[in-house]
N, C-alpha and C. Protein backbone atom coordinates (compact mmCIF):
# COMPACT_ATOMS: atom_id res chain seq x y z
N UNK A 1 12.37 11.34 -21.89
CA UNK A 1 10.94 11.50 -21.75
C UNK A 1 10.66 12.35 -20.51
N UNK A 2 9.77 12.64 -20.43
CA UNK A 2 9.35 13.68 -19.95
C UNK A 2 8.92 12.97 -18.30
N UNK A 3 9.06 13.46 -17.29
CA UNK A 3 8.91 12.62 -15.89
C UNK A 3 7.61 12.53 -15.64
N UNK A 4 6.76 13.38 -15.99
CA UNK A 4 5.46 13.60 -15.51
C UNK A 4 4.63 12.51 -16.29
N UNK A 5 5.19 12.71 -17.95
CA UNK A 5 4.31 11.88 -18.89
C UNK A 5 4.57 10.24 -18.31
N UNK A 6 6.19 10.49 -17.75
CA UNK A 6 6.78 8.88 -17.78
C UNK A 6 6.03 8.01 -16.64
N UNK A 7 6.00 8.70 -15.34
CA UNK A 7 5.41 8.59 -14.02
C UNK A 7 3.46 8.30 -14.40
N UNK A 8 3.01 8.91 -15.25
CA UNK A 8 1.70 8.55 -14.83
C UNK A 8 1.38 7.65 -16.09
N UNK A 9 2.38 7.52 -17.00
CA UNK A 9 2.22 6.32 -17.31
C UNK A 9 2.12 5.48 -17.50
N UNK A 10 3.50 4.95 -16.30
CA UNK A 10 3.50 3.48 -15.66
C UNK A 10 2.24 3.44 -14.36
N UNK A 11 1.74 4.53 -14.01
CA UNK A 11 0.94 4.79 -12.93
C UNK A 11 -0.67 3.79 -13.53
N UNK A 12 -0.85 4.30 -14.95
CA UNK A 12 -1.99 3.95 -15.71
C UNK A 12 -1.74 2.79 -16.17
N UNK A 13 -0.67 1.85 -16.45
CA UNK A 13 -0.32 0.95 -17.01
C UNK A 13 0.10 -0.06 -15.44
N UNK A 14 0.46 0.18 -14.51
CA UNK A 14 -0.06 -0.88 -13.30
C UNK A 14 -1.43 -0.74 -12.83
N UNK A 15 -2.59 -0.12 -12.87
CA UNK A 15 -4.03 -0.14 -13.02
C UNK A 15 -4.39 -0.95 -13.75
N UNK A 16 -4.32 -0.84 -15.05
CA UNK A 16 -4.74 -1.52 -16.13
C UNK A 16 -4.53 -3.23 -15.68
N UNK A 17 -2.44 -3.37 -15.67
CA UNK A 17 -2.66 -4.73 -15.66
C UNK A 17 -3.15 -5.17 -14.03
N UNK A 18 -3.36 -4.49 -13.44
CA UNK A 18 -4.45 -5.08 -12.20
C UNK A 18 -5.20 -5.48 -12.68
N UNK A 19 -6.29 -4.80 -13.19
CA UNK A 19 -7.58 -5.21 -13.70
C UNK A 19 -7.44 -6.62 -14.69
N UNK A 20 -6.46 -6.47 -15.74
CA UNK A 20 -6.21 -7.90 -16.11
C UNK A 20 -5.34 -8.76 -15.28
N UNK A 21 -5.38 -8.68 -14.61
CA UNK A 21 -4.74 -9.85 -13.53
C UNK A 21 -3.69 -10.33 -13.65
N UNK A 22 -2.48 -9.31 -14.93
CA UNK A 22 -1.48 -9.43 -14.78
C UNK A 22 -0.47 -9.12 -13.91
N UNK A 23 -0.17 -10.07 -13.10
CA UNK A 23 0.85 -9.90 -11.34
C UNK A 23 1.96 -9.43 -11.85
N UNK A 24 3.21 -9.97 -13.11
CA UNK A 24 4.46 -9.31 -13.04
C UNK A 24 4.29 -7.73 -13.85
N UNK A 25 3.36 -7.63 -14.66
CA UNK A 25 3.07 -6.18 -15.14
C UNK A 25 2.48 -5.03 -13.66
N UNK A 26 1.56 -5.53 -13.65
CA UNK A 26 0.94 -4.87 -12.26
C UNK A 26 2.28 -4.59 -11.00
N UNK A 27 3.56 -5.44 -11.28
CA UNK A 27 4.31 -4.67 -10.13
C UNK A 27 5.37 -4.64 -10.48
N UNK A 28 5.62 -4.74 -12.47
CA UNK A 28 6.91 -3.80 -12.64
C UNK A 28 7.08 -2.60 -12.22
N UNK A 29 5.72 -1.81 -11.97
CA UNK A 29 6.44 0.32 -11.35
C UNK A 29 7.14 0.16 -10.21
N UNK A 30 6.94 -1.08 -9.45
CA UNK A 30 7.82 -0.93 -8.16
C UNK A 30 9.39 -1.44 -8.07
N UNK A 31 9.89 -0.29 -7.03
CA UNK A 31 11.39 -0.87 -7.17
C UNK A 31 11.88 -2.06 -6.52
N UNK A 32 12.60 -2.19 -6.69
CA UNK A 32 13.41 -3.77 -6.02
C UNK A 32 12.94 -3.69 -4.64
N UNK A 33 13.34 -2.78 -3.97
CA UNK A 33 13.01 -2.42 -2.46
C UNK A 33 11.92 -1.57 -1.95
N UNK A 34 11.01 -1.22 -2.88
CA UNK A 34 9.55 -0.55 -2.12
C UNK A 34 9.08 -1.06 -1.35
N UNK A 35 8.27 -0.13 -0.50
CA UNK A 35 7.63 -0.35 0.19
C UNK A 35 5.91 0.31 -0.44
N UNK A 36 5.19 -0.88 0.37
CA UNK A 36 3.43 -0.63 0.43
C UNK A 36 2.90 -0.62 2.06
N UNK A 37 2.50 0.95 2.63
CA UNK A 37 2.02 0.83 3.27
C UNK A 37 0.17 0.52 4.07
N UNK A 38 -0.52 -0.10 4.61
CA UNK A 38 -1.80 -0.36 4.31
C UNK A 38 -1.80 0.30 5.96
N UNK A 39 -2.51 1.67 6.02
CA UNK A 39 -2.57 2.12 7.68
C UNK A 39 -3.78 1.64 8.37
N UNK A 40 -4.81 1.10 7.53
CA UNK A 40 -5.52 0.82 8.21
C UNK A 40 -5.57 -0.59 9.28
N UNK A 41 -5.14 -1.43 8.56
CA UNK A 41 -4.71 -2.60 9.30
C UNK A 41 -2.84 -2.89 10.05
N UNK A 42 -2.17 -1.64 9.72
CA UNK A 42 -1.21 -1.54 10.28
C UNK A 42 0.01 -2.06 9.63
N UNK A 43 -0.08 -2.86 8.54
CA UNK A 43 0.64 -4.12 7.34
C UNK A 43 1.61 -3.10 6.65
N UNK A 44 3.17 -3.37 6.80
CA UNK A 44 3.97 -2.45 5.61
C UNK A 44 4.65 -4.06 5.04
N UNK A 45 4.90 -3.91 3.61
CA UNK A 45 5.27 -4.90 2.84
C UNK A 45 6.88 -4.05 2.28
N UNK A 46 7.45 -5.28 2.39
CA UNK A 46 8.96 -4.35 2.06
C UNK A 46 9.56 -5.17 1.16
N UNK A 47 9.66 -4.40 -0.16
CA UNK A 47 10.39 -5.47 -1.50
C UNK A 47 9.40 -5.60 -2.37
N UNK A 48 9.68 -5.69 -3.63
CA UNK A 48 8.77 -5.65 -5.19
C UNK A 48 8.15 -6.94 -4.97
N UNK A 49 8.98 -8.22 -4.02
CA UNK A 49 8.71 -9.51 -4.06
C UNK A 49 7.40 -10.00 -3.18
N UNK A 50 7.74 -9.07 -2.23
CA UNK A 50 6.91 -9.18 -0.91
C UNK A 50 5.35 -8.92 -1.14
N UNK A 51 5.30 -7.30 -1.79
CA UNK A 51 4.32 -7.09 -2.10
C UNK A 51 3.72 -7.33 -3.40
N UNK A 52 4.13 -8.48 -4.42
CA UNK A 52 3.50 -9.35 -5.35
C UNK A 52 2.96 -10.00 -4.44
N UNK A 53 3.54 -11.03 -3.38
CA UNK A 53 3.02 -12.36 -2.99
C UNK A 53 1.99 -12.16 -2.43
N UNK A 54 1.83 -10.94 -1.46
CA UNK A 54 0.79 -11.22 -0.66
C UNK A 54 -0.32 -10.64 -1.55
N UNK A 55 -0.34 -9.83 -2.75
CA UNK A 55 -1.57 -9.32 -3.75
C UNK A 55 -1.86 -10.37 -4.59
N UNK A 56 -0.98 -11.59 -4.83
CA UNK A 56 -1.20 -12.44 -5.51
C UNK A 56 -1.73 -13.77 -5.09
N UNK A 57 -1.62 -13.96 -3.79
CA UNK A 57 -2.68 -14.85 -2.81
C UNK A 57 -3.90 -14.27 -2.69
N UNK A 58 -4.51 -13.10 -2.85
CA UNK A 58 -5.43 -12.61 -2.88
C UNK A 58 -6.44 -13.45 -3.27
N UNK A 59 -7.20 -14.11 -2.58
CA UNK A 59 -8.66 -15.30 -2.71
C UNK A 59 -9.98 -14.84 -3.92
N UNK A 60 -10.20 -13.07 -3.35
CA UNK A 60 -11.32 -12.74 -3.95
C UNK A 60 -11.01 -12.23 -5.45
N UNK A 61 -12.09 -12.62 -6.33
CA UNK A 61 -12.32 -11.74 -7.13
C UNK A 61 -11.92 -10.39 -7.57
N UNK A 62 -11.35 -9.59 -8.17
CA UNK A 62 -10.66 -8.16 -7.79
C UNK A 62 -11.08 -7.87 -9.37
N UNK A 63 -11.83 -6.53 -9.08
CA UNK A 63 -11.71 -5.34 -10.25
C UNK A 63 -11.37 -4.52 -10.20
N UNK A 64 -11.01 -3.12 -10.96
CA UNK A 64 -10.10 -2.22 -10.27
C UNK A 64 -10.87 -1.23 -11.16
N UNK A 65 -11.31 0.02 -10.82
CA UNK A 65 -11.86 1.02 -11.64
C UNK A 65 -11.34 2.36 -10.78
N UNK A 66 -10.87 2.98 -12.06
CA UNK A 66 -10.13 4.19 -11.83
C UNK A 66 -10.90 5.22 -11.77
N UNK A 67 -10.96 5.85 -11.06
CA UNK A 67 -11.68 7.92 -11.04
C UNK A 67 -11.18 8.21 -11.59
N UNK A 68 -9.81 8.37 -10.84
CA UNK A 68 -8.81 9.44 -11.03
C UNK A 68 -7.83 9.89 -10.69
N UNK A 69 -6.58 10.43 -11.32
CA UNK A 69 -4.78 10.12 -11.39
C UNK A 69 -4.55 11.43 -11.10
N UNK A 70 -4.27 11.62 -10.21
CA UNK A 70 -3.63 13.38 -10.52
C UNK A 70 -2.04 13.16 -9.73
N UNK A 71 -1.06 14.20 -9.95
CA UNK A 71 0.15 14.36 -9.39
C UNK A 71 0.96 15.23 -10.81
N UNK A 72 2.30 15.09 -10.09
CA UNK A 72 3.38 15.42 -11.10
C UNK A 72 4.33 15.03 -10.14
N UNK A 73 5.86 14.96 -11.28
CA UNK A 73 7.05 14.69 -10.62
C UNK A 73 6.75 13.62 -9.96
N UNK A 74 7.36 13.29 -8.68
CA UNK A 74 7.82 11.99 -7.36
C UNK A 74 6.02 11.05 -7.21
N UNK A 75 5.51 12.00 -7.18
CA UNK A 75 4.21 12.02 -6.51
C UNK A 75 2.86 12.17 -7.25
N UNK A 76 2.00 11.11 -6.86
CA UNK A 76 0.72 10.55 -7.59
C UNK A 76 0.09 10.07 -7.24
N UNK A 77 -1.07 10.19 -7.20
CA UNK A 77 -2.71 9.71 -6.51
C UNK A 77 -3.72 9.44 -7.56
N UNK A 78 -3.69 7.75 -7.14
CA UNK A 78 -5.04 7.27 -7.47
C UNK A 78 -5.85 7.41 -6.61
N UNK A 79 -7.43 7.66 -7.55
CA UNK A 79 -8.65 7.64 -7.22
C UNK A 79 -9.47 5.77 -7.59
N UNK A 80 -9.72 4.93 -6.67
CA UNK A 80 -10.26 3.66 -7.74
C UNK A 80 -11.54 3.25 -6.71
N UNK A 81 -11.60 2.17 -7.23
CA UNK A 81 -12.76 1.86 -6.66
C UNK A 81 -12.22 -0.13 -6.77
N UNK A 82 -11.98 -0.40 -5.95
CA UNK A 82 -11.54 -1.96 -6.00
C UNK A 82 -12.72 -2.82 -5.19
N UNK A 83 -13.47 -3.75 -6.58
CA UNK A 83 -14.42 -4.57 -6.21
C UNK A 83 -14.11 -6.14 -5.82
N UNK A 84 -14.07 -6.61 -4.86
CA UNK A 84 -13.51 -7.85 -4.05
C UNK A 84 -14.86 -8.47 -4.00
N UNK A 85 -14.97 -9.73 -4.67
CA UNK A 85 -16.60 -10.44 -5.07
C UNK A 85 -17.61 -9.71 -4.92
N UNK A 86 -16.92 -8.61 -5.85
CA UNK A 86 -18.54 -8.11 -6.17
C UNK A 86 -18.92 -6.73 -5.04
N UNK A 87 -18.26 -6.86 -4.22
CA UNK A 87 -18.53 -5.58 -3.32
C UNK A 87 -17.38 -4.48 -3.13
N UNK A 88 -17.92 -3.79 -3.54
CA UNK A 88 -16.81 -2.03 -4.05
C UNK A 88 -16.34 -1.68 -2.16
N UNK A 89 -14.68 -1.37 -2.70
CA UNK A 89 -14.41 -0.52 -1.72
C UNK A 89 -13.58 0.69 -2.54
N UNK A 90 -13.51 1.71 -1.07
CA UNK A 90 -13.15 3.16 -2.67
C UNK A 90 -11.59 3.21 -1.52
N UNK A 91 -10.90 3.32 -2.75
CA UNK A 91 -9.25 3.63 -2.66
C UNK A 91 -8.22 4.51 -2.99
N UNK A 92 -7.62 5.08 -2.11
CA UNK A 92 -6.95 5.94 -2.45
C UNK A 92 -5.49 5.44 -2.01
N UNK A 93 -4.81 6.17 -3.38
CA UNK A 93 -2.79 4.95 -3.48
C UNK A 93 -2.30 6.43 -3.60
N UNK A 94 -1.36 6.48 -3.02
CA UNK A 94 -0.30 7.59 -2.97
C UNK A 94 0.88 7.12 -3.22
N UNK A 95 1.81 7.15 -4.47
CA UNK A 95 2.79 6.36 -4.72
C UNK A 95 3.95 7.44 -5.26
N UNK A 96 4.77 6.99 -4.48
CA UNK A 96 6.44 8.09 -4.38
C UNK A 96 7.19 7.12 -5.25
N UNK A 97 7.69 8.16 -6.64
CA UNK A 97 8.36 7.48 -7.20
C UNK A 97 10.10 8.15 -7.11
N UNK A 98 10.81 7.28 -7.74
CA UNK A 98 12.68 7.79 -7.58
C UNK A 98 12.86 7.19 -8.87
N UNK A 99 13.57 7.43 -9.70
CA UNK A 99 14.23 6.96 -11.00
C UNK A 99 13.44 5.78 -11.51
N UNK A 100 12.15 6.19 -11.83
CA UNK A 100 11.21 6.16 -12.57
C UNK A 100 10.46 4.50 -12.19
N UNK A 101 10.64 4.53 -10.68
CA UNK A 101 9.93 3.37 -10.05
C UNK A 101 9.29 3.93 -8.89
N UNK A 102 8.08 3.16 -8.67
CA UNK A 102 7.55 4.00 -7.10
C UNK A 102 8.56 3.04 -5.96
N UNK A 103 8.69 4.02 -5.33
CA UNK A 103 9.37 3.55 -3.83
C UNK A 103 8.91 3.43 -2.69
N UNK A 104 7.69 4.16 -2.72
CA UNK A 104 7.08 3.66 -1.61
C UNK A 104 5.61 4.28 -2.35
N UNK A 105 4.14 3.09 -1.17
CA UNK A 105 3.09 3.10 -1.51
C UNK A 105 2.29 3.53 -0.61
N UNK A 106 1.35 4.27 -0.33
CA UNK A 106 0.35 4.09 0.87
C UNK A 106 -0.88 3.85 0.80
N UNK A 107 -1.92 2.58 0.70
CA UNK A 107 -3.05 2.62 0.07
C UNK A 107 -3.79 2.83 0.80
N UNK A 108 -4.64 3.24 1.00
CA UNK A 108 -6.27 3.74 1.86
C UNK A 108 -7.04 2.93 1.81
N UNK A 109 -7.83 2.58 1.81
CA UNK A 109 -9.27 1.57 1.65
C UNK A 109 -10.22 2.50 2.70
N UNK A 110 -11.77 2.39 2.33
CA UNK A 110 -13.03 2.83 2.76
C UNK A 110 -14.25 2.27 2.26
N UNK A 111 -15.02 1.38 2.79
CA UNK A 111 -16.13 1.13 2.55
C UNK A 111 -17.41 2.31 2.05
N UNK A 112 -18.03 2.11 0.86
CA UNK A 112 -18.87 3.35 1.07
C UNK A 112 -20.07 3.41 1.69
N UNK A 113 -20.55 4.38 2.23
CA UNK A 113 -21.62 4.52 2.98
C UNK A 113 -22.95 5.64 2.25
N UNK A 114 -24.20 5.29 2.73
CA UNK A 114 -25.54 6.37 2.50
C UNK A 114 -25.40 7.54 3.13
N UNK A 115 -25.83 8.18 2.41
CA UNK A 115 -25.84 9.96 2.67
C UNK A 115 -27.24 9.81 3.86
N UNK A 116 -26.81 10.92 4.69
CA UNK A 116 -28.14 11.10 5.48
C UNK A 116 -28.93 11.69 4.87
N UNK A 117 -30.08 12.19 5.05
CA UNK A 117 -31.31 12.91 4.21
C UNK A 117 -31.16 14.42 4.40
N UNK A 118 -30.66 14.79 5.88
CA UNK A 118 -30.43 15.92 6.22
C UNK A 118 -29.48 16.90 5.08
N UNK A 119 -29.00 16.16 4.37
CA UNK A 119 -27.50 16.67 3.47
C UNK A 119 -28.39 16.53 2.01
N UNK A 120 -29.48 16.16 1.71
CA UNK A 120 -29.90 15.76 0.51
C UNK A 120 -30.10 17.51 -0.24
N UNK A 121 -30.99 18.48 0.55
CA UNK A 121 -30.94 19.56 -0.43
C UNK A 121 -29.65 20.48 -0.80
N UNK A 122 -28.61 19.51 0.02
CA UNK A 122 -26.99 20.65 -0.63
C UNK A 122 -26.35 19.71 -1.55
N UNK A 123 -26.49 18.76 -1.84
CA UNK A 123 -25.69 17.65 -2.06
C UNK A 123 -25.88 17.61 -3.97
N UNK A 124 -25.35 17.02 -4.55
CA UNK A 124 -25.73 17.16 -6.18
C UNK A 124 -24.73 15.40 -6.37
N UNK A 125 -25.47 14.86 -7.52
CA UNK A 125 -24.11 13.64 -7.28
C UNK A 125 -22.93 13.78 -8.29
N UNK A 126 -21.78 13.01 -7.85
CA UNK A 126 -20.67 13.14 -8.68
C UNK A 126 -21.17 13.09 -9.92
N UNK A 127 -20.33 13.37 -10.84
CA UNK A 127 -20.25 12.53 -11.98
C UNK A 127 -20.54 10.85 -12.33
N UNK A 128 -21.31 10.75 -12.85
CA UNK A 128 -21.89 9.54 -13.15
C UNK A 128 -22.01 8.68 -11.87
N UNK A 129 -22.10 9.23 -11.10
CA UNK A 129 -22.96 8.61 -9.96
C UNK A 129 -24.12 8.75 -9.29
N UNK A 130 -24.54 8.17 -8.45
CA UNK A 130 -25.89 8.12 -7.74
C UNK A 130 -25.77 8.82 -6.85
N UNK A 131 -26.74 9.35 -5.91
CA UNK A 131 -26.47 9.31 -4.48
C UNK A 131 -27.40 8.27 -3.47
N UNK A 132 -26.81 7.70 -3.28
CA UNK A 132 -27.62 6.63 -1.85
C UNK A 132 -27.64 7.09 -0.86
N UNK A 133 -28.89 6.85 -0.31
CA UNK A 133 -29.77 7.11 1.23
C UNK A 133 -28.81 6.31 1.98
N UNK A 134 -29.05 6.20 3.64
CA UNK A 134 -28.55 5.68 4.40
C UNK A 134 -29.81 4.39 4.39
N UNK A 135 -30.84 4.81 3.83
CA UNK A 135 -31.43 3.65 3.54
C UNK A 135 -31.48 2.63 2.63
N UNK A 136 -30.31 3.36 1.91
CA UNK A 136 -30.59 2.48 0.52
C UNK A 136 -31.09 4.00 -0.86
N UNK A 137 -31.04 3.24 -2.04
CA UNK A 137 -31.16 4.01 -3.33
C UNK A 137 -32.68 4.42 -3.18
């Protein structure tokens, strides 16, 4: 099979079983020994085992909605949007794969924020999105 097709398929198929809250599907793409790095809080998880447990203590609520997958070969980026009771944070996963497992992870997290007004006559909104004020919609 083809690496590119193979890679963003398991890429789309650990998304998915996130969203269904399947834990051993959601972290078959990883290898025995990956790593997940989280830079914002400083946290690297080392082992397929490691980083089940601590996603699977996870307290809140979790939805997972995808933008968007782009890469080829080793290398692949999600676009998502992960809702934790109900309140969206936007995410970006950079995942290095080796013989057809990711080996290492780096996830991003960002709260989203209102556009200032100053930016409103250049601005157009994404695709099926809004744009919010710093005041609100």
């Amino acid at each position: 099979m083809d690496p590119d097709v193979r890679n963003r398929a398991a890429v789309e198929d650990h998304w998915r079983a996130s969203e269904r809250g399947d834990i051993e599907a959601e972290h078959a793409v990883y290898a025995a020994d990956a790593v997940l790095d989280y830079p914002q809080s400083g946290e690297r998880f080392r082992g397929r085992v490691a980083i089940s447990a601590q996603r699977g203590g996870h307290p809140a609520d979790r939805h997972f909605t995808v933008r968007r997958i782009t890469g080829s070969g080793d290398l692949w980026v999600s676009e998502c949007v992960i809702t934790y009771d109900g309140v969206p944070t936007c995410s970006v996963s950079v995942m290095e794969f080796a013989d057809g497992h990711v080996v290492h992870e780096t996830q991003y997290f960002a709260d989203p924020f209102g556009a200032p007004a100053s930016r409103a006559a250049l601005a157009e909104p994404m695709p099926g999105r809004t744009i919010t004020g710093a005041d609100g919609p």
